[in-house]
C-alpha atoms as a PDB file:
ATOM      1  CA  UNK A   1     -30.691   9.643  12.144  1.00  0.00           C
ATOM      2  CA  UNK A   2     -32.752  11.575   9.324  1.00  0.00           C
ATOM      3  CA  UNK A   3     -31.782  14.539   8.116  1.00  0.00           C
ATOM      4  CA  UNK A   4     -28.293  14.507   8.409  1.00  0.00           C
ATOM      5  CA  UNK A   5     -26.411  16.241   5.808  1.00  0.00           C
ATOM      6  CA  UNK A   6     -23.929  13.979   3.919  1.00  0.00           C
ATOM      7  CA  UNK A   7     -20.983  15.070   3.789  1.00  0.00           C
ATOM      8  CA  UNK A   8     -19.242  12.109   1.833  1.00  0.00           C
ATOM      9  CA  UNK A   9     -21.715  10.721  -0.994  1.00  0.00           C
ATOM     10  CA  UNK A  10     -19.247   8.370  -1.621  1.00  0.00           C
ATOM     11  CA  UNK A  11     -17.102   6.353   0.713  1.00  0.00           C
ATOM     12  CA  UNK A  12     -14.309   4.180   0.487  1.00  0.00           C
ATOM     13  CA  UNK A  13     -13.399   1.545   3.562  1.00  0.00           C
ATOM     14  CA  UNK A  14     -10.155   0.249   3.062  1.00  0.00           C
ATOM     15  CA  UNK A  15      -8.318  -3.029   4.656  1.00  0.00           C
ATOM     16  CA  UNK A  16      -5.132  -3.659   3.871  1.00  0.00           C
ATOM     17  CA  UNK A  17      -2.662  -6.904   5.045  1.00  0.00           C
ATOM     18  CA  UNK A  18       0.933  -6.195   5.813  1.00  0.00           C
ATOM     19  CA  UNK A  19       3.638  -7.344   6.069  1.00  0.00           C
ATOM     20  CA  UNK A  20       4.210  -8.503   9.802  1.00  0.00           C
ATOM     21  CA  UNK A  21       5.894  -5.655  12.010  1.00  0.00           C
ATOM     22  CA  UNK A  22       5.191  -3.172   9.013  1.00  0.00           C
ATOM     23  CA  UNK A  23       1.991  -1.390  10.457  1.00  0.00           C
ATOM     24  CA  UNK A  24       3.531   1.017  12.729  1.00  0.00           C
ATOM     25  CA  UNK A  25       5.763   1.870   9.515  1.00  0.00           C
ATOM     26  CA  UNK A  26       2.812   2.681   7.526  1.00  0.00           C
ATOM     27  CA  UNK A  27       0.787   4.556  10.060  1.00  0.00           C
ATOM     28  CA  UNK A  28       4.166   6.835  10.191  1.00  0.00           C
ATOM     29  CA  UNK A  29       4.393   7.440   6.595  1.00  0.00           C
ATOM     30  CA  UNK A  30       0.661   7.687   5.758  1.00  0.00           C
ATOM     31  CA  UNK A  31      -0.227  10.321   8.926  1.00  0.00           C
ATOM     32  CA  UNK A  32       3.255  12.466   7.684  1.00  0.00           C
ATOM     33  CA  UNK A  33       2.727  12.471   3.702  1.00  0.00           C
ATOM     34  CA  UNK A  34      -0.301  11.184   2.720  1.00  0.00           C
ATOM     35  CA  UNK A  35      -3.435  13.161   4.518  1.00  0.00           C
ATOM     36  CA  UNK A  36      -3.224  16.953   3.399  1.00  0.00           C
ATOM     37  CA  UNK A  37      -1.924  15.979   0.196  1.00  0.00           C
ATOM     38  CA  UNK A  38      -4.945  14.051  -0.509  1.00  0.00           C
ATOM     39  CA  UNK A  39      -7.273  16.654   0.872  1.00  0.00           C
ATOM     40  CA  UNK A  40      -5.519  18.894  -1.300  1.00  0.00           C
ATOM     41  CA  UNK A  41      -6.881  17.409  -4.683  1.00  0.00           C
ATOM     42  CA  UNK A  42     -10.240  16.808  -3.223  1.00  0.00           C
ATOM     43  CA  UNK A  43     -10.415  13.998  -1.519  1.00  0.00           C
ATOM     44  CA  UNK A  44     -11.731  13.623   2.207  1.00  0.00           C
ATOM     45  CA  UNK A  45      -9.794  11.730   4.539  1.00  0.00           C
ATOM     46  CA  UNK A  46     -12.336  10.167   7.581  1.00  0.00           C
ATOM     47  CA  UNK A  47      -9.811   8.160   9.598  1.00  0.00           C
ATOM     48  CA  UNK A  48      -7.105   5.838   9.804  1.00  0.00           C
ATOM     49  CA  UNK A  49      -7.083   2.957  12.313  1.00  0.00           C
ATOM     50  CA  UNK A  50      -5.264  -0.033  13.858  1.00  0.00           C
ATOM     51  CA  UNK A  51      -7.110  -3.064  13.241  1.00  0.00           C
ATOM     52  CA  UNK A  52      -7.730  -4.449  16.874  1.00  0.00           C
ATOM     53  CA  UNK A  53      -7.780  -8.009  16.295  1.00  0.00           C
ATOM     54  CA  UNK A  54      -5.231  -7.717  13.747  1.00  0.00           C
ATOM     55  CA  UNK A  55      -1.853  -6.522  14.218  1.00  0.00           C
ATOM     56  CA  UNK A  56      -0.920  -7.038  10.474  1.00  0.00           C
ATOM     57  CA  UNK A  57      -4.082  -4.595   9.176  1.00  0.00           C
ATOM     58  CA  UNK A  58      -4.464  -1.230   8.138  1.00  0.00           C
ATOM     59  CA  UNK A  59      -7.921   0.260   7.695  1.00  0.00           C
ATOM     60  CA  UNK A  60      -8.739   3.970   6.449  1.00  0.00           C
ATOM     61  CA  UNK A  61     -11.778   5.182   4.977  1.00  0.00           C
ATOM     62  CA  UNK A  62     -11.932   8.156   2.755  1.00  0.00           C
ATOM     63  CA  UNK A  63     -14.638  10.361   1.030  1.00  0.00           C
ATOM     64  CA  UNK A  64     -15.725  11.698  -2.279  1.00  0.00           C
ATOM     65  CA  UNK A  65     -18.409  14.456  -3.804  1.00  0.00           C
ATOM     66  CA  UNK A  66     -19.476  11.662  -6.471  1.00  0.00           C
ATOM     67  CA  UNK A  67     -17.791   9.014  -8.866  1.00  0.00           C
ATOM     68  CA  UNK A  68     -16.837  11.252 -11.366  1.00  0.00           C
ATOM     69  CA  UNK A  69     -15.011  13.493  -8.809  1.00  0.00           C
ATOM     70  CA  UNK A  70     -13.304  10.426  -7.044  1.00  0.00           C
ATOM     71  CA  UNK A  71     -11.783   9.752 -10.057  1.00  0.00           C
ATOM     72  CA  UNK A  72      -9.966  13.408 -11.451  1.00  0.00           C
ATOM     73  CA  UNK A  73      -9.173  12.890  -7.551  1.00  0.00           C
ATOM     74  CA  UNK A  74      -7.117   9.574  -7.555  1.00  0.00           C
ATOM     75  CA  UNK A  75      -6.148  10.449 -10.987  1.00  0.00           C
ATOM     76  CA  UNK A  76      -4.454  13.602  -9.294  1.00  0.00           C
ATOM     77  CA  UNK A  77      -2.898  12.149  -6.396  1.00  0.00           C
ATOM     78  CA  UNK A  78      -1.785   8.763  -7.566  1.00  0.00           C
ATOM     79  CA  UNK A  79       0.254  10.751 -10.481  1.00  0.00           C
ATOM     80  CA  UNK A  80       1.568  13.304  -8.487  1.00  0.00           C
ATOM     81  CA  UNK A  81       4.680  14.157  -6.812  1.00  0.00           C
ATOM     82  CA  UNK A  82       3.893  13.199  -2.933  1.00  0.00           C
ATOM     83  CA  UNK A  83       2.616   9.807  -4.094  1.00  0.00           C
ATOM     84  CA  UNK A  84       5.713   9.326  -6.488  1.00  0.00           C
ATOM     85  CA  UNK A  85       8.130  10.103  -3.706  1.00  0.00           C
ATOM     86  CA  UNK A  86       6.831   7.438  -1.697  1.00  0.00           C
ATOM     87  CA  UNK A  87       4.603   4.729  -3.142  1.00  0.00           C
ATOM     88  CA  UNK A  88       7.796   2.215  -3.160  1.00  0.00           C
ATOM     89  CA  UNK A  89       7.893   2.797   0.802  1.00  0.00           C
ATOM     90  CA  UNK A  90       4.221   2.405   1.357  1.00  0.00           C
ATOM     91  CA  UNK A  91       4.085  -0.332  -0.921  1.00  0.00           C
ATOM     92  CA  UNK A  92       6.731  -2.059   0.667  1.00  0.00           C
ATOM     93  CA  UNK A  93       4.347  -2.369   3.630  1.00  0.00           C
ATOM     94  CA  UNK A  94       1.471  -4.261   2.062  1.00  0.00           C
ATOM     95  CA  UNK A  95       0.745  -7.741   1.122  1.00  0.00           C
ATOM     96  CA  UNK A  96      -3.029  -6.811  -0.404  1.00  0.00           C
ATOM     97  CA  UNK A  97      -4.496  -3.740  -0.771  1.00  0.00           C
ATOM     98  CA  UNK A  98      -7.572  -4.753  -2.738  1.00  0.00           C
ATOM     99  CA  UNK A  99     -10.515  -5.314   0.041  1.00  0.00           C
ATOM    100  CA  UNK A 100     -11.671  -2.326  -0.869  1.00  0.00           C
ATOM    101  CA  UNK A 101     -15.478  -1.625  -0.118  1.00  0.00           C
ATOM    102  CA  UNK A 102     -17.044   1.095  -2.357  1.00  0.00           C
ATOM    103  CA  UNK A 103     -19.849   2.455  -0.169  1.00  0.00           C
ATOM    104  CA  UNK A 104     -22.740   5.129  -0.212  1.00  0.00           C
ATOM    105  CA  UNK A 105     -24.858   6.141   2.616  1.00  0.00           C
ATOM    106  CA  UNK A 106     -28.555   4.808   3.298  1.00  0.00           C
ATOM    107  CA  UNK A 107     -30.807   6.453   1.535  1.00  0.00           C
ATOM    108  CA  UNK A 108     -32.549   8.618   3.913  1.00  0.00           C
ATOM    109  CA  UNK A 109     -30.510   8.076   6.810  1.00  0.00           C
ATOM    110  CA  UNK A 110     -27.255   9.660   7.549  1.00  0.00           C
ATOM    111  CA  UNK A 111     -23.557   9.188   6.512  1.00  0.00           C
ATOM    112  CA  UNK A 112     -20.000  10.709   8.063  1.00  0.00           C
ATOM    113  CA  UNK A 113     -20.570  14.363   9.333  1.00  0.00           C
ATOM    114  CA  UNK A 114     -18.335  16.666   8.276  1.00  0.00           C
ATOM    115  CA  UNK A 115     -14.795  16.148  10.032  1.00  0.00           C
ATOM    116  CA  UNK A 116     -14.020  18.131  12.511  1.00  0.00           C
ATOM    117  CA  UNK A 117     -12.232  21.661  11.419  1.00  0.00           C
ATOM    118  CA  UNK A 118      -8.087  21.080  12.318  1.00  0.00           C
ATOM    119  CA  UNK A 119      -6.468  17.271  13.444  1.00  0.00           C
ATOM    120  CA  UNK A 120      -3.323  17.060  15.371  1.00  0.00           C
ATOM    121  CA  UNK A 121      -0.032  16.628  14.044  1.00  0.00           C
ATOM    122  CA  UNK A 122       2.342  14.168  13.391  1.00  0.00           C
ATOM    123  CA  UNK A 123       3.562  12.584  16.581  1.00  0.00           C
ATOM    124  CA  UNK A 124       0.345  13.290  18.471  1.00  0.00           C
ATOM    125  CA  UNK A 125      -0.396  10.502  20.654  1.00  0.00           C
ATOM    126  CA  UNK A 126      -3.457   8.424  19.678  1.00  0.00           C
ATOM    127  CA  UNK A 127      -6.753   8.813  21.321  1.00  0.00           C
ATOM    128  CA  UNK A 128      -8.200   6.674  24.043  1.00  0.00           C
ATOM    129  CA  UNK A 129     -11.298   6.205  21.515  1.00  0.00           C
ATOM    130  CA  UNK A 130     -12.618   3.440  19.387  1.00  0.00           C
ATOM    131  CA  UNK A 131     -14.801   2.846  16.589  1.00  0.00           C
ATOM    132  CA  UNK A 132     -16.393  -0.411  15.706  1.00  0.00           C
ATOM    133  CA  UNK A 133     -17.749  -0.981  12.269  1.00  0.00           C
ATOM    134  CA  UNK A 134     -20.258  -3.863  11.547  1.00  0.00           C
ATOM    135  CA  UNK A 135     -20.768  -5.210   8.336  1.00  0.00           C
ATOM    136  CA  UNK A 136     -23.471  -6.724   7.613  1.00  0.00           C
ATOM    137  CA  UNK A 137     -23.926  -9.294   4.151  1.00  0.00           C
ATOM    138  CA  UNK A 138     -26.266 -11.048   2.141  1.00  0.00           C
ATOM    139  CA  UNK A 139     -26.749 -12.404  -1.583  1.00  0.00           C
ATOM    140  CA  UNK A 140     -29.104  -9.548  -3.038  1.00  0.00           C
ATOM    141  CA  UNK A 141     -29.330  -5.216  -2.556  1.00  0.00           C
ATOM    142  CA  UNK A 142     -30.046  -3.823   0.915  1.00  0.00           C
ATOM    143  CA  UNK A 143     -32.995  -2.201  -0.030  1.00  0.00           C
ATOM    144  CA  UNK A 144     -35.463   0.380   1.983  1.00  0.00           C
ATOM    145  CA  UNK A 145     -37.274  -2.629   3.760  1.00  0.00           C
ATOM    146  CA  UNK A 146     -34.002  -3.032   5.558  1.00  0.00           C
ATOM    147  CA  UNK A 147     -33.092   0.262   6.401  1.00  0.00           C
ATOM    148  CA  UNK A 148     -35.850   1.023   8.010  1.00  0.00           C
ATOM    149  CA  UNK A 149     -35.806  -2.152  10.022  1.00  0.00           C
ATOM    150  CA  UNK A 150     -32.583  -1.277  10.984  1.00  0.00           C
ATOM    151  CA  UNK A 151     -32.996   2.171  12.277  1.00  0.00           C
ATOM    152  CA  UNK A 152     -36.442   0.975  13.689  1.00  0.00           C
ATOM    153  CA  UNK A 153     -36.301  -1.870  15.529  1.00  0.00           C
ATOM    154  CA  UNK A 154     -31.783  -2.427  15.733  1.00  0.00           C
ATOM    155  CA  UNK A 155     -31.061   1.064  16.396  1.00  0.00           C
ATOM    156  CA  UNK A 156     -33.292   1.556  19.823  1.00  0.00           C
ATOM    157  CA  UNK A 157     -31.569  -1.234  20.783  1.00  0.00           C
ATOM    158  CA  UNK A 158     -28.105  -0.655  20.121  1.00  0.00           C
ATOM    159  CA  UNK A 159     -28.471   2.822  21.358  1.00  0.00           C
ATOM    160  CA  UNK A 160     -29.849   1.511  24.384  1.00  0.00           C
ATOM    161  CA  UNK A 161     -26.930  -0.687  25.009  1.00  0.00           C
ATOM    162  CA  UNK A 162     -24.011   2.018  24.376  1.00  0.00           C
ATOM    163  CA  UNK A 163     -23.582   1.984  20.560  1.00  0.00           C
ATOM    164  CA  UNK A 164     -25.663   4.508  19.104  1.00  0.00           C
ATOM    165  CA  UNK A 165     -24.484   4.561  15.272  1.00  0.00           C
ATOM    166  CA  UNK A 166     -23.012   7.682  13.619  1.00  0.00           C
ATOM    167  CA  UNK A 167     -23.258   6.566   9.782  1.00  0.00           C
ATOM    168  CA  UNK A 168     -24.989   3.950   7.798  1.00  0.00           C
ATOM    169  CA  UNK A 169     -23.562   3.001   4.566  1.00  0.00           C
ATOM    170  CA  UNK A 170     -24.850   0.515   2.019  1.00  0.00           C
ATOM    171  CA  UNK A 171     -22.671  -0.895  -1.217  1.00  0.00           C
ATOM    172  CA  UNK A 172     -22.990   1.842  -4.098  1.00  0.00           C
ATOM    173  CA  UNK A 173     -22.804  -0.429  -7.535  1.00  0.00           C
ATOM    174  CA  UNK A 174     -21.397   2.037 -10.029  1.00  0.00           C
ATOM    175  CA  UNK A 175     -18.744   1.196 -11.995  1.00  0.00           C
ATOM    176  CA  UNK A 176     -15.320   1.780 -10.382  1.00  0.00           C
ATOM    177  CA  UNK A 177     -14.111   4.773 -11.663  1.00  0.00           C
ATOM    178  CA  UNK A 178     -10.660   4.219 -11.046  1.00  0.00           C
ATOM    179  CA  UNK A 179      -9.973   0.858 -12.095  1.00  0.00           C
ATOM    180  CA  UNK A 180      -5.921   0.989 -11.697  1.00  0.00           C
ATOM    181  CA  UNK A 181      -7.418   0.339  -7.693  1.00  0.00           C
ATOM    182  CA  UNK A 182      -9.567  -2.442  -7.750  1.00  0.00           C
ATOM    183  CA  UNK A 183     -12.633  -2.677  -5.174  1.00  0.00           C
ATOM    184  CA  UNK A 184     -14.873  -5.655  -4.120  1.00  0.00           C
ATOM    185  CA  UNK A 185     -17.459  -5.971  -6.888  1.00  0.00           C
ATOM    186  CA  UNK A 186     -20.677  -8.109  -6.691  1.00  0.00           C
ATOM    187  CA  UNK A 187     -21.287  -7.833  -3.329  1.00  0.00           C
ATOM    188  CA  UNK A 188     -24.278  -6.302  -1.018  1.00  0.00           C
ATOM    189  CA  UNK A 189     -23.303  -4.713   2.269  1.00  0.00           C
ATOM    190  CA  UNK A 190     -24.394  -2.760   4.831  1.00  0.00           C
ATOM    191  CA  UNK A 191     -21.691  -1.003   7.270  1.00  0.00           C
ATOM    192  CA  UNK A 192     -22.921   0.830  10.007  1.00  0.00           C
ATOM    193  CA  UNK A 193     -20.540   2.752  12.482  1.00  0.00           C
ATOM    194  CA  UNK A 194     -20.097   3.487  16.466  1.00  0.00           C
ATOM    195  CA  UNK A 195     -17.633   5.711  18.678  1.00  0.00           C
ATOM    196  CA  UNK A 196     -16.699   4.657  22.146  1.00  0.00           C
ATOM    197  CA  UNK A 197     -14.677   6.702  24.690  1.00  0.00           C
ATOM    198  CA  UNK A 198     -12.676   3.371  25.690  1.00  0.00           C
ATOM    199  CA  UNK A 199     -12.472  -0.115  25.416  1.00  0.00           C
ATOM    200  CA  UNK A 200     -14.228  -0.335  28.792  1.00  0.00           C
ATOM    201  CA  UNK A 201     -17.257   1.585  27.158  1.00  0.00           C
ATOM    202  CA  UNK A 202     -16.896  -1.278  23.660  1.00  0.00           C
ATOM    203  CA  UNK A 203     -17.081  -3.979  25.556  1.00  0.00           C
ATOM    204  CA  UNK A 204     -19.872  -2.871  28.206  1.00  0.00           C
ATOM    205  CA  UNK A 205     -21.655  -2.461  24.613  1.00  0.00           C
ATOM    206  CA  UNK A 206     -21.357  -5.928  23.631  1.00  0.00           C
ATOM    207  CA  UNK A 207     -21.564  -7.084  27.321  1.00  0.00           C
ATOM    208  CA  UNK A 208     -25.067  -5.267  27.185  1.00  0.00           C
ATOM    209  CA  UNK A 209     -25.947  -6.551  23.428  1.00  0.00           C
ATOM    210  CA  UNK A 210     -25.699 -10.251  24.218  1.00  0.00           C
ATOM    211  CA  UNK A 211     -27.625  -9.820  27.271  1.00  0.00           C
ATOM    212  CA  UNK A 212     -30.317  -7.882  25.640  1.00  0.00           C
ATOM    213  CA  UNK A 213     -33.838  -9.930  25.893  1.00  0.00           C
ATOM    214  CA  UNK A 214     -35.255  -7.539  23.138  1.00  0.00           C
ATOM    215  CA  UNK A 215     -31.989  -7.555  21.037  1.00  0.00           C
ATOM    216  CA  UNK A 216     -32.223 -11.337  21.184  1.00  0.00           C
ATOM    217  CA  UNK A 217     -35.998 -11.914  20.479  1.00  0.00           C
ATOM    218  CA  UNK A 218     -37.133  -8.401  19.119  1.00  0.00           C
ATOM    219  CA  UNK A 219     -34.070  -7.740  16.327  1.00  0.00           C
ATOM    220  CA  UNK A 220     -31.673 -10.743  15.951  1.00  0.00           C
ATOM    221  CA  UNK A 221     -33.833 -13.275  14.923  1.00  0.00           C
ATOM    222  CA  UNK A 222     -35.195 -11.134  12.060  1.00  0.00           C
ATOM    223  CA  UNK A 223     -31.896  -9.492  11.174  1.00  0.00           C
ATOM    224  CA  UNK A 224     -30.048 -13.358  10.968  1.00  0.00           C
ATOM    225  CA  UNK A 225     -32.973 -14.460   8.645  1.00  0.00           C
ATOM    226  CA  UNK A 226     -31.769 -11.939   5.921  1.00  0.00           C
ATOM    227  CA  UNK A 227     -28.043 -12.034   6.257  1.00  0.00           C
ATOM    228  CA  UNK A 228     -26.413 -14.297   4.223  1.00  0.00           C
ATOM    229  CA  UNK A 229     -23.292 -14.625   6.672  1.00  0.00           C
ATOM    230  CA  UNK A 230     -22.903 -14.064  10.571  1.00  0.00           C
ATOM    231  CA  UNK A 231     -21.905  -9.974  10.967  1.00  0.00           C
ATOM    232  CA  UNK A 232     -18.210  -8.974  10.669  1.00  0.00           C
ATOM    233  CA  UNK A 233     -16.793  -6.698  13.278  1.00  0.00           C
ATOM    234  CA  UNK A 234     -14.000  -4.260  12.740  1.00  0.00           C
ATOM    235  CA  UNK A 235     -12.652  -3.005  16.134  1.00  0.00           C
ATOM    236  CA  UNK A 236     -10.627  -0.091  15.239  1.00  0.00           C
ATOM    237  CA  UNK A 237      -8.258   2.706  17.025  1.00  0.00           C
ATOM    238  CA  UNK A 238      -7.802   5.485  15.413  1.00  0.00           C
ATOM    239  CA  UNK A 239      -4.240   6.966  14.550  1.00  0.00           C
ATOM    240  CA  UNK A 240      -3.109  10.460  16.408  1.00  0.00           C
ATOM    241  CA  UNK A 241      -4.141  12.190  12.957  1.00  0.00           C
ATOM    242  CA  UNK A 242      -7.641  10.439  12.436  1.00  0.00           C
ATOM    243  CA  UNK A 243     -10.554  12.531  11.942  1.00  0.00           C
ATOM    244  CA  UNK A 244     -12.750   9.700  13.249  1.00  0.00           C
ATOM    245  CA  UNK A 245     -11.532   8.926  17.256  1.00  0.00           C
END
């Protein structure tokens, strides 16, 4: 996982509640209007997902160079003429649109490669693919200590049982720079990220995980101890125009 280049310094993971039967309706409008016309004021779009366990959720992530950048970048697009034209239709969609986390990757370890160079078009049909993010919490920083117990002693493991993480990201604590968008503040996580051809492939992982004699004596005891609440999982598929699939 070391020596990655980072492409996004600065992420943001997104979850937003709708309003029921509205997702498909917001998947529509955000994969037509609102990807190249963020990318266009400098702001890297990772993916866009369906929420798995959640038909009534929306999660994207997107990337920026630094906080200054991200925000001339929201300032740009959130002012501008695409976002104008059809914030009253995309807001129509949402109940919330504040659990926002504002992440950074581990240092030392590796956040989101670049995406990959062209994305399909509108109407596309959705990949096969999933990706499962796992956040992890507890009441003070993640600090070295636990990233290298993580990509130690967790990743082997997880690896080993079909989930070998593409990005680890931790909570980056600078003031939001764009406060018209709020973000979760006072909070420590760490988010780490997987790819799976299939849902078969997702649940042999966590099939295998459970079963794991050294996940369950070797990694969880230790990593429960310093967590101050069990893991969250977000099982996501991404849109036909995700990066991430």
């Amino acid at each position: 996982m070391t020596g990655h280049s980072v492409q996004c310094p600065i992420v943001e993971l997104r979850q937003y509640t709708l309003h029921p039967g509205q997702r498909e309706v917001l998947i529509d409008l955000f994969d037509r209007e609102f990807v190249e016309t963020q990318e266009a004021v400098g702001i890297t779009i990772l993916g866009q997902f369906r929420d798995l366990d959640d038909l009534d959720r929306f999660v994207w992530l997107r990337g920026f160079n630094d906080m200054p950048g991200r925000a001339q970048a929201l300032d740009r697009f959130y002012t501008g003429p695409v976002w104008r034209a059809h914030r009253a239709e995309a807001n129509a969609t949402m109940i919330d649109s504040d659990d926002v986390l504002l992440l950074r990757p581990v240092p030392g370890y590796s956040g989101f490669p670049a995406p990959a160079i062209g994305r399909p078009p509108a109407g596309a049909p959705a990949p096969p693919s999933l990706i499962l993010a796992t956040i992890y919490q507890r009441d003070r920083p993640f600090d070295k200590a636990f990233a290298d117990f993580f990509h130690q002693r967790a990743h082997p493991v997880l690896a080993k049982t079909g989930a070998t993480p593409m990005a680890s990201l931790q909570s980056e604590h600078a003031p939001n720079t764009f406060p018209a968008l709020p973000v979760r503040t006072g909070e420590n996580v760490f988010v780490w990220f997987a790819r799976f051809a299939d849902q078969t492939h997702l649940d042999d992982h966590l099939r295998r995980l459970d079963s794991s004699h050294q996940w369950q004596t070797d990694v969880l005891p230790d990593l429960s101890a310093t967590l101050a609440a069990p893991p969250q999982r977000l099982r996501l598929a991404p849109t036909a125009r995700s990066s991430l699939r």
